[in-house]
Protein backbone atom coordinates (compact mmCIF):
# COMPACT_ATOMS: atom_id res chain seq x y z
CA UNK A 1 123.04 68.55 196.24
CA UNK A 2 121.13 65.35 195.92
CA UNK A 3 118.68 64.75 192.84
CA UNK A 4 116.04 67.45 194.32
CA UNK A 5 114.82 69.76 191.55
CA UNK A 6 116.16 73.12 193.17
CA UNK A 7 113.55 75.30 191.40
CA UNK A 8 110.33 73.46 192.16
CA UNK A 9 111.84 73.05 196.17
CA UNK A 10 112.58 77.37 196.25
CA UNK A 11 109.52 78.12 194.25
CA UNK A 12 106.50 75.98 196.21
CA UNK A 13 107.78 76.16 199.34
CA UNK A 14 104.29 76.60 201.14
CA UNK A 15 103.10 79.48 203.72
CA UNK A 16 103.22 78.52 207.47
CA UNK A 17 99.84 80.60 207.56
CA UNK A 18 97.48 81.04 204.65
CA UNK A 19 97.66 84.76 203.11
CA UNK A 20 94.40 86.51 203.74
CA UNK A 21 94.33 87.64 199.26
CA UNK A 22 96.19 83.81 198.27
CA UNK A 23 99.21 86.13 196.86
CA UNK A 24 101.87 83.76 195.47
CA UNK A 25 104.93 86.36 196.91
CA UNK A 26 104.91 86.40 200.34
CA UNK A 27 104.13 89.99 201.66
CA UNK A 28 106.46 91.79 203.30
CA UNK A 29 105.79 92.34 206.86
CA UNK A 30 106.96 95.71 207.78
CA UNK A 31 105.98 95.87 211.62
CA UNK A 32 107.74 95.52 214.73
CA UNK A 33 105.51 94.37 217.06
CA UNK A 34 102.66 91.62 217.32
CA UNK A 35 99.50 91.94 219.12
CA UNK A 36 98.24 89.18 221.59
CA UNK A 37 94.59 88.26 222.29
CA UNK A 38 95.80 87.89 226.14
CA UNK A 39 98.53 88.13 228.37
CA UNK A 40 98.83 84.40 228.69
CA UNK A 41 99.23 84.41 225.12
CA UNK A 42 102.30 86.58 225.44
CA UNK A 43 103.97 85.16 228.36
CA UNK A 44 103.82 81.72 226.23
CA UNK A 45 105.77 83.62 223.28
CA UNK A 46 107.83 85.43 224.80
CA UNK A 47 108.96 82.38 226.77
CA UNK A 48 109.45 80.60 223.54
CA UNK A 49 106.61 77.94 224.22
CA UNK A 50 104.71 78.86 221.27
CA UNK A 51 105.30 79.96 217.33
CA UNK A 52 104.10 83.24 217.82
CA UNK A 53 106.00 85.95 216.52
CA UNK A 54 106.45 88.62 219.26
CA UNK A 55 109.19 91.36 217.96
CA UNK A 56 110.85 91.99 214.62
CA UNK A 57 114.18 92.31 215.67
CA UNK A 58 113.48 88.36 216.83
CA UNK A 59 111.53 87.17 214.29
CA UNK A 60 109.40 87.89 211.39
CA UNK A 61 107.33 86.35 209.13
CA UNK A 62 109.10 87.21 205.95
CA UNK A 63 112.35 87.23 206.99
CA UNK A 64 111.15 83.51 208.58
CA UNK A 65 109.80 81.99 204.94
CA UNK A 66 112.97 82.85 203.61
CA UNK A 67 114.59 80.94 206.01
CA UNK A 68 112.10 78.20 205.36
CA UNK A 69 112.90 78.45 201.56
CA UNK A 70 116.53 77.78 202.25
CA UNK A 71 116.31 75.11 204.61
CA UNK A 72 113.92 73.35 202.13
CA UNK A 73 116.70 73.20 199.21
CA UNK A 74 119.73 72.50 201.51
CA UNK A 75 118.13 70.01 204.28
CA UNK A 76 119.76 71.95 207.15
CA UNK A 77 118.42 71.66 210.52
CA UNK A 78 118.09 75.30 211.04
CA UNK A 79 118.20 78.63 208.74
CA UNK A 80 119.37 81.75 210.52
CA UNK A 81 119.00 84.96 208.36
CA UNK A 82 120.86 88.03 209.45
CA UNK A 83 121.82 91.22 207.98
CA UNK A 84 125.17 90.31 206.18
CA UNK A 85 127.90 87.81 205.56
CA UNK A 86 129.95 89.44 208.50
CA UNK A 87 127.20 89.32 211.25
CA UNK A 88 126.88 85.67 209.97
CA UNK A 89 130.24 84.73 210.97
CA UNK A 90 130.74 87.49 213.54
CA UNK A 91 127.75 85.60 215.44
CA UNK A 92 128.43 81.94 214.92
CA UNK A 93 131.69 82.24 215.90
CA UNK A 94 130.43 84.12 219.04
CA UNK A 95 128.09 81.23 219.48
CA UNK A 96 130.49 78.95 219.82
CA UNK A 97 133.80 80.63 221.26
CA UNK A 98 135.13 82.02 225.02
CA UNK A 99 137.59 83.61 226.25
CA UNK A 100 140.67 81.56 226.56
CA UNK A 101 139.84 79.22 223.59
CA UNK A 102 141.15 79.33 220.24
CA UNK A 103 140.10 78.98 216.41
CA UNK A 104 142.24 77.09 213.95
CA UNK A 105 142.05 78.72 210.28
CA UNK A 106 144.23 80.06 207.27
CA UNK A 107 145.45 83.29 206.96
CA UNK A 108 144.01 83.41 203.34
CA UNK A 109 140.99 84.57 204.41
CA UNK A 110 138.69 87.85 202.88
CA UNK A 111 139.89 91.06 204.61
CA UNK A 112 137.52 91.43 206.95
CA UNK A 113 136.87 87.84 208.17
CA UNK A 114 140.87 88.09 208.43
CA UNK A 115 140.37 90.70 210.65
CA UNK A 116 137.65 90.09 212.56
CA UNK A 117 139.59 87.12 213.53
CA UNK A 118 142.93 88.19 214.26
CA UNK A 119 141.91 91.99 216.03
CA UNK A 120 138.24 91.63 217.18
CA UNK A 121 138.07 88.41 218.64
CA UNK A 122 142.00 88.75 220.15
CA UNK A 123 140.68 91.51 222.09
CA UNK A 124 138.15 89.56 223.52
CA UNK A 125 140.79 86.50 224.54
CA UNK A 126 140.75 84.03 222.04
CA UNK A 127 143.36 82.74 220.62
CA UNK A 128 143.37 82.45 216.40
CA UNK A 129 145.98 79.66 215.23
CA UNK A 130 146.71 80.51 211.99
CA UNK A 131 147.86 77.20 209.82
CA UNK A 132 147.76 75.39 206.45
CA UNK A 133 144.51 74.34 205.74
CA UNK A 134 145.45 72.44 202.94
CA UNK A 135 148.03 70.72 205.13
CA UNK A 136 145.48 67.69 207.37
CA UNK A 137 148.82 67.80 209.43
CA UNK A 138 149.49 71.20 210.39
CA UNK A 139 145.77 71.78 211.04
CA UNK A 140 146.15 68.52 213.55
CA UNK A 141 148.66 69.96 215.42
CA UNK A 142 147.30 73.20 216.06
CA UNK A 143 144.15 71.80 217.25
CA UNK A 144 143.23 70.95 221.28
CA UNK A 145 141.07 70.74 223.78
CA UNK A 146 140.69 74.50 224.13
CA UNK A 147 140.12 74.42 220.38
CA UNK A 148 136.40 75.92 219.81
CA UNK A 149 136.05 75.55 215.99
CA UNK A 150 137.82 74.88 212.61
CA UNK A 151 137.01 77.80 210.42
CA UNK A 152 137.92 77.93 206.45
CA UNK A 153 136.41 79.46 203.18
CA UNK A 154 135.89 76.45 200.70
CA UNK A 155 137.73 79.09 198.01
CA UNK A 156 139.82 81.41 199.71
CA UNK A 157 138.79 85.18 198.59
CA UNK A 158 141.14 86.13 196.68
CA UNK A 159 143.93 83.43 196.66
CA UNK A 160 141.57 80.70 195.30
CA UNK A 161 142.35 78.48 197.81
CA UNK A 162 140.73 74.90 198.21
CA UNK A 163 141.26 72.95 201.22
CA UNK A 164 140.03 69.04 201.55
CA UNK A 165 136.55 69.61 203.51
CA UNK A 166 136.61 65.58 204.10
CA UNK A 167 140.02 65.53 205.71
CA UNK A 168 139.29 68.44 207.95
CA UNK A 169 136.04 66.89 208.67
CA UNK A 170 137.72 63.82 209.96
CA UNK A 171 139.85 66.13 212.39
CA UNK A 172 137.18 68.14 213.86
CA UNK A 173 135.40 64.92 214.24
CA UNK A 174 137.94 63.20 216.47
CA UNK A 175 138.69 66.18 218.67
CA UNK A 176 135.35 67.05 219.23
CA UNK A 177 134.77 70.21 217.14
CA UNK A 178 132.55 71.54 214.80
CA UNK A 179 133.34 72.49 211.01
CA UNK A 180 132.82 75.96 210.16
CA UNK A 181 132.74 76.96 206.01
CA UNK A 182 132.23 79.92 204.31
CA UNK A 183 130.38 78.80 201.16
CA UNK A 184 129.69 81.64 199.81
CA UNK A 185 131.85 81.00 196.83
CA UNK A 186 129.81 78.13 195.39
CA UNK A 187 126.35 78.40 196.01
CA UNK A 188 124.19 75.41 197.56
CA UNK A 189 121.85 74.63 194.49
CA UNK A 190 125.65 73.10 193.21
CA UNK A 191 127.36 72.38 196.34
CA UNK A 192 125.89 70.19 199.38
CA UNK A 193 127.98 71.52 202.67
CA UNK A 194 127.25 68.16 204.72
CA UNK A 195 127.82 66.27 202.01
CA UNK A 196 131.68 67.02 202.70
CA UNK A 197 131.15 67.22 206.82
CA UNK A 198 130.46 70.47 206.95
CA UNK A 199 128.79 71.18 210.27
CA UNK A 200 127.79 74.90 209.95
CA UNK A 201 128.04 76.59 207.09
CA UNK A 202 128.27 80.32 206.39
CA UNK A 203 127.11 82.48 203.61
CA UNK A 204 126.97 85.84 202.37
CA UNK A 205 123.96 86.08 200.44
CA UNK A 206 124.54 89.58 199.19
CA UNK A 207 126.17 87.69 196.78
CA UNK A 208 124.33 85.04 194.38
CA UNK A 209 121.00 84.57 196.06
CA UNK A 210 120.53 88.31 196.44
CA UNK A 211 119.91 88.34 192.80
CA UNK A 212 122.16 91.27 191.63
CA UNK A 213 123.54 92.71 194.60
CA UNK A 214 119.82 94.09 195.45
CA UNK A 215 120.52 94.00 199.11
CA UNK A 216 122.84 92.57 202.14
CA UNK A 217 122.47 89.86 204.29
CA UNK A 218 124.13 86.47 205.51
CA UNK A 219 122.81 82.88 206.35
CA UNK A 220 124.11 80.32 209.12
CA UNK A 221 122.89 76.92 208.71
CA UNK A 222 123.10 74.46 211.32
CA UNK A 223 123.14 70.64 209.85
CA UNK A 224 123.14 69.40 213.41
CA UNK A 225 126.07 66.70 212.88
CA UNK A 226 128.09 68.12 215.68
CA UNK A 227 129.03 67.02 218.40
CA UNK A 228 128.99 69.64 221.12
CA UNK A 229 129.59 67.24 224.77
CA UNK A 230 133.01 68.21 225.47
CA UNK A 231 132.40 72.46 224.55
CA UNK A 232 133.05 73.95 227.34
CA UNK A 233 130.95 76.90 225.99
CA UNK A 234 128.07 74.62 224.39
CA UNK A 235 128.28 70.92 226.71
CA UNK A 236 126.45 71.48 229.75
CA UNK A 237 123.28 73.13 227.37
CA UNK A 238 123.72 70.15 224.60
CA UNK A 239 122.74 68.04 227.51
CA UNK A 240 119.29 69.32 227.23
CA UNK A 241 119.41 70.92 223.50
CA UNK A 242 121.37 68.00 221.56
CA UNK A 243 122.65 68.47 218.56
CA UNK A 244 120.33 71.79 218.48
CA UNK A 245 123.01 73.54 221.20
CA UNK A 246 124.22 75.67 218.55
CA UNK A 247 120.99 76.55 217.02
CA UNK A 248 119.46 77.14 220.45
CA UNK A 249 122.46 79.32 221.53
CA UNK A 250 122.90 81.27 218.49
CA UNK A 251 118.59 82.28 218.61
CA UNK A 252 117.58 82.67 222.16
CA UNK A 253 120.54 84.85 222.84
CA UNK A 254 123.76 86.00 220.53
CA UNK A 255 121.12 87.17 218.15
CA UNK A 256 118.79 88.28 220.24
CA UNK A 257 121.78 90.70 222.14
CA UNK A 258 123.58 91.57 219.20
CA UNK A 259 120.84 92.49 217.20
CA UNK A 260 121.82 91.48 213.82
CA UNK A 261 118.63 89.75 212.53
CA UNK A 262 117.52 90.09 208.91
CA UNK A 263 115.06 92.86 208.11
CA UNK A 264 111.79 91.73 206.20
CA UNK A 265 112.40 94.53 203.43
CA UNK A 266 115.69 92.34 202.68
CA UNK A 267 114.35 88.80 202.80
CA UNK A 268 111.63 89.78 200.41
CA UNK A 269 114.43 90.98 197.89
CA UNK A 270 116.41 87.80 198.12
CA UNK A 271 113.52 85.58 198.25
CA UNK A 272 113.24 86.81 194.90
CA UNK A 273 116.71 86.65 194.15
CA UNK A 274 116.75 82.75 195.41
CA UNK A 275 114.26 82.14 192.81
CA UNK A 276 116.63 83.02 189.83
CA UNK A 277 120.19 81.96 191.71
CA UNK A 278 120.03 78.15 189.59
CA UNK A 279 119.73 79.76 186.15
CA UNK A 280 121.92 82.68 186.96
CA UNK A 281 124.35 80.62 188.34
CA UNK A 282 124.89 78.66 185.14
CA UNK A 283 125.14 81.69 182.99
CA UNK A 284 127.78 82.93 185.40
CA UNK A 285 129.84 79.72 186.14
CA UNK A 286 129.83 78.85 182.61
CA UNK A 287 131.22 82.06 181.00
CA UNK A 288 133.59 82.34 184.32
CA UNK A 289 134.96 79.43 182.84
CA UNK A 290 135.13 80.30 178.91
CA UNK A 291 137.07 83.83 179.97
CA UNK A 292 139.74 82.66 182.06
CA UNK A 293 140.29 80.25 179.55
CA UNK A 294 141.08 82.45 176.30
CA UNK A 295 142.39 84.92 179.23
CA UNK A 296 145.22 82.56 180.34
CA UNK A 297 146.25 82.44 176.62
CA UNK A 298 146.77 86.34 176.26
CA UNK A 299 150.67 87.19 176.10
CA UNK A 300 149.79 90.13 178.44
CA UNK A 301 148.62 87.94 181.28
CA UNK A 302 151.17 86.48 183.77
CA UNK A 303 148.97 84.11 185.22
CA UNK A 304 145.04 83.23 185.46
CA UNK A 305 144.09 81.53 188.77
CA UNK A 306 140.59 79.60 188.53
CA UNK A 307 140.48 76.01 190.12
CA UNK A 308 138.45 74.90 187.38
CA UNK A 309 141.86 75.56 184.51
CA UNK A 310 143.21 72.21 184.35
CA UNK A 311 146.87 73.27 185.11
CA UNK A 312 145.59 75.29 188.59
CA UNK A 313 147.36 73.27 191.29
CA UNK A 314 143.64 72.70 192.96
CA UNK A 315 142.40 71.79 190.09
CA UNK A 316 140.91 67.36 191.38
CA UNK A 317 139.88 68.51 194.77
CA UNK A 318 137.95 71.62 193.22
CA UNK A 319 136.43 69.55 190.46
CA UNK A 320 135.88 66.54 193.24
CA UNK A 321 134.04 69.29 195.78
CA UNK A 322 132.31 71.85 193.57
CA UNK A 323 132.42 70.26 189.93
CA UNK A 324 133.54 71.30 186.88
CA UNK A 325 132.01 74.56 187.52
CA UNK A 326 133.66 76.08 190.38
CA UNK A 327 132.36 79.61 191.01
CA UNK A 328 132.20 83.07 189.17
CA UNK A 329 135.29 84.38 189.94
CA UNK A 330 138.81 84.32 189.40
CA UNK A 331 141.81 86.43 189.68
CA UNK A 332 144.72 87.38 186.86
CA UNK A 333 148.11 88.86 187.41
CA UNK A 334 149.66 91.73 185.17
CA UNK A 335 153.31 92.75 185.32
CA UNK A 336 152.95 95.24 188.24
CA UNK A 337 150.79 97.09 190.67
CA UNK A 338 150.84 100.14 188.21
CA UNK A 339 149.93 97.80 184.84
CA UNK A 340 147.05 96.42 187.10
CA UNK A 341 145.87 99.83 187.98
CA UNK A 342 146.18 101.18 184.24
CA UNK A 343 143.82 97.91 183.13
CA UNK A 344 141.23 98.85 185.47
CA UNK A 345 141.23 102.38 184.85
CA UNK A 346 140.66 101.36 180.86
CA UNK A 347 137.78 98.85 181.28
CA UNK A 348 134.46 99.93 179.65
CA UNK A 349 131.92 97.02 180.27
CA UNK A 350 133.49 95.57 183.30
CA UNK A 351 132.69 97.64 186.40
CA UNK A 352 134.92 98.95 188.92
CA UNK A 353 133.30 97.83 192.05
CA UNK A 354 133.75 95.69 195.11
CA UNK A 355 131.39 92.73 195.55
CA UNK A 356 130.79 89.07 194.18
CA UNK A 357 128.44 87.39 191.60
CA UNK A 358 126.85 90.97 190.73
CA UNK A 359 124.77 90.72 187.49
CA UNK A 360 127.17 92.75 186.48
CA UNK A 361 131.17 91.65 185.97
CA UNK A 362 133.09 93.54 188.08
CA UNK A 363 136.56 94.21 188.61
CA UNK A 364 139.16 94.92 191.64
CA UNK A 365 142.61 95.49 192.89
CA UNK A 366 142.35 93.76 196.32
CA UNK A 367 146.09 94.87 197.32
CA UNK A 368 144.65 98.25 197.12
CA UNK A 369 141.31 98.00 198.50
CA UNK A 370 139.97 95.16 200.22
CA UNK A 371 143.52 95.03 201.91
CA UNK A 372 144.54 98.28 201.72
CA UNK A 373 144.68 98.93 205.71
CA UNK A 374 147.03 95.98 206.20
CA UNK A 375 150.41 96.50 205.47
CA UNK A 376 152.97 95.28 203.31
CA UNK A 377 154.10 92.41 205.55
CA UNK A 378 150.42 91.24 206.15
CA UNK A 379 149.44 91.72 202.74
CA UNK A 380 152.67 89.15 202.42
CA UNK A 381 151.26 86.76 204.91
CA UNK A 382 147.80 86.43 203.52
CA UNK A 383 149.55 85.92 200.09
CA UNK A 384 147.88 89.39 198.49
CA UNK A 385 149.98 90.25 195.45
CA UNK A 386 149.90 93.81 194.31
CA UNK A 387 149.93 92.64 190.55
CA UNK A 388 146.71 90.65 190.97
CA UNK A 389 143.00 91.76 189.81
CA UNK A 390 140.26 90.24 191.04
CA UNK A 391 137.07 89.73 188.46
CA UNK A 392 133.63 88.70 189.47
CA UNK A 393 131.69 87.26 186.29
CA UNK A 394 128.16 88.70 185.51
CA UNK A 395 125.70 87.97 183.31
CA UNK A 396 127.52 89.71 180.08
CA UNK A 397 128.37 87.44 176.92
CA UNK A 398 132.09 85.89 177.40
CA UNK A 399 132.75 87.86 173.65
CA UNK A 400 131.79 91.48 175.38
CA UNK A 401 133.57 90.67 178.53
CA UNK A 402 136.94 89.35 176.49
CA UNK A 403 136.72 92.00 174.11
CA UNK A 404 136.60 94.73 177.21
CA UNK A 405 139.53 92.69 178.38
CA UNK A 406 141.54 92.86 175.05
CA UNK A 407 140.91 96.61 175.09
CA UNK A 408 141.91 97.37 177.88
CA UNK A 409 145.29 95.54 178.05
CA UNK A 410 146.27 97.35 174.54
CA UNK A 411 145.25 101.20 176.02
CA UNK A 412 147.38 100.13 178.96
CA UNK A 413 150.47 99.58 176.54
CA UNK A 414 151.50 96.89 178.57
CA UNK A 415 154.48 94.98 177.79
């Protein structure tokens, strides 16, 4: 981001409506309906000429400051809260695709996104053109005019891949397309999304905003940069909405059908967890770093895969995009799918758990798990190695988490 101080931004962010006791937390609305003084009054809301909140499943007052509180830090034009990092790609992407169209991306994506993508959306006629993101070429040639988005994770989960966001900007800005990132990775308080043309970004916020995995939920922001005159799905309604065609598409009806909106119990939780992200973020990032450092030493170790080691092949765009800081997570490789399964089953501080950017540093065998349904030539294709463990970085000392590390390896009697 720009020189904003994060904290003061997240923490004053002021009420739309003064709180009847002046609490400083916003309460937590649990309703789902809103009474009207008239039934003027609730023709205007329901029509969407006024503010009013008129169903929960719509909007709500909690669930809307937390929106507030994010678009406040990040700038965005609009904050969409929904109920987790797969509904917030599941219904972007369903904002802005048709049948017949089709999505450029990588096939290093997470698991699900992967399949969402390749299975879901087939089955609904759209096309997904699998390329090199990292190649400005091959994504150039798989893109035309029935081309509905770019789609990429700015670090692939788990291959730690890092595409240039600037050179796939420039693409999706001369065919007419928006760019669509998964950020959930590096967290905006770090990281400024339209800084690098990002156009809508995407982010699970289970992860570090949610303040130690108290809850699920996702966030689309709209920056309004694209352009959406030529979208056959979005240009006749930008002619009236703008730049605000995606915004206005994505609220007045895919959320509103699919019913995926945040619930107020949640965005209380994370508001609270947005609060702390900056300062836990540090912690995290910074002993991320430290371990895969003295781990990429051990004898034990094949290879450590951060972008922020010096020697990791995406080493100057990572630093370039995300700083020297890049994340809380990396991956390792042992000698085999059996040495990798023997290191987890020894760990004693490090949990065995899925998730990201937990307070707590946990540990996985993605072949295994997140993967696990694909088989051996798909696991190939999205570059899943069976030898590879996948560690999220808590909030633990790097000492306890390295010595956990060091223990483990010598129960496992690895070679």
């Amino acid at each position: 981001m720009e020189k904003v101080d994060f904290a003061a931004g997240v923490l004053h962010k002021e009420f739309e409506k003064s709180d009847a006791y002046n609490s400083l937390s916003m309460p937590v609305y649990n309703t789902a309906a809103y009474e009207f003084n008239s039934a003027e009054d609730m023709e205007e809301a329901f029509c969407g000429r006024t503010p009013d909140h008129v169903y929960s499943r719509l909007t709500n007052p909690t669930v809307q400051y937390f929106e507030q509180r994010v678009q406040e830090v990040t700038k965005a034009m609009s904050v969409t809260a929904v109920n987790s990092g797969m509904a917030a790609i599941s219904n972007a992407v369903m904002s802005l695709s048709w049948s017949g169209c089709n999505i450029v991306t990588s096939p290093h994506l997470f698991g699900n996104t992967y399949s969402f993508f390749k299975f879901t959306l087939a089955s609904y006629g759209v096309e997904i053109r699998f390329c090199d993101m990292t190649d400005a070429e091959d994504v150039e040639r798989s893109v035309d005019k029935n081309t509905a988005l770019l789609f990429l994770e700015v670090i692939t989960n788990p291959q730690l891949e890092v595409a240039n966001l600037k050179s796939l900007s420039a693409i999706a800005r001369k065919h007419g397309v928006p760019l669509v990132a998964d950020t959930t990775a590096i967290p905006f308080n770090v990281f400024s999304a339209t800084k690098f043309g990002v156009d809508i970004e995407i982010i699970s916020s289970t992860k570090y905003i949610s303040g130690g995995a108290t809850s699920l939920g996702g966030l689309i922001l709209d920056y309004g940069t694209a352009d959406y005159n030529c979208s056959p799905k979005l240009g006749e309604l930008s002619m009236t909405a703008g730049n605000k065609a995606f915004t206005f598409k994505l609220k007045k009806e895919i959320l509103r059908n699919l019913g995926a909106y945040m619930t107020p119990q949640v965005a209380y939780m994370q508001t609270l967890g947005l609060e702390t992200m900056e300062v836990r973020y540090a912690r995290q990032a910074s002993t991320c770093r430290e371990l895969a450092e003295r781990m990429s030493k051990l004898p034990k170790i094949e290879k450590v895969n951060y972008t922020g080691l010096k020697d990791n092949p995406f080493y100057n765009i990572s630093l370039e995009q995300f700083g020297e800081y890049p994340g809380a997570m990396f991956t390792f490789d042992l000698s085999s799918r059996e040495a990798a399964f023997q290191f987890i089953n020894n760990l004693r501080t490090i949990r065995r758990a899925t998730n990201l950017f937990d307070n707590k540093s946990l540990a996985i065998h993605p072949a295994s798990t997140i993967f696990g349904t694909f088989n051996d030539d798909q696991r190939a294709a999205m570059n899943i190695s069976q030898k590879c463990i996948r560690l999220s970085v808590g909030l633990e000392s790097p000492d306890t988490l390295f010595e956990d590390v060091e223990n483990a390896l010598l129960l496992a009697r690895l070679k």
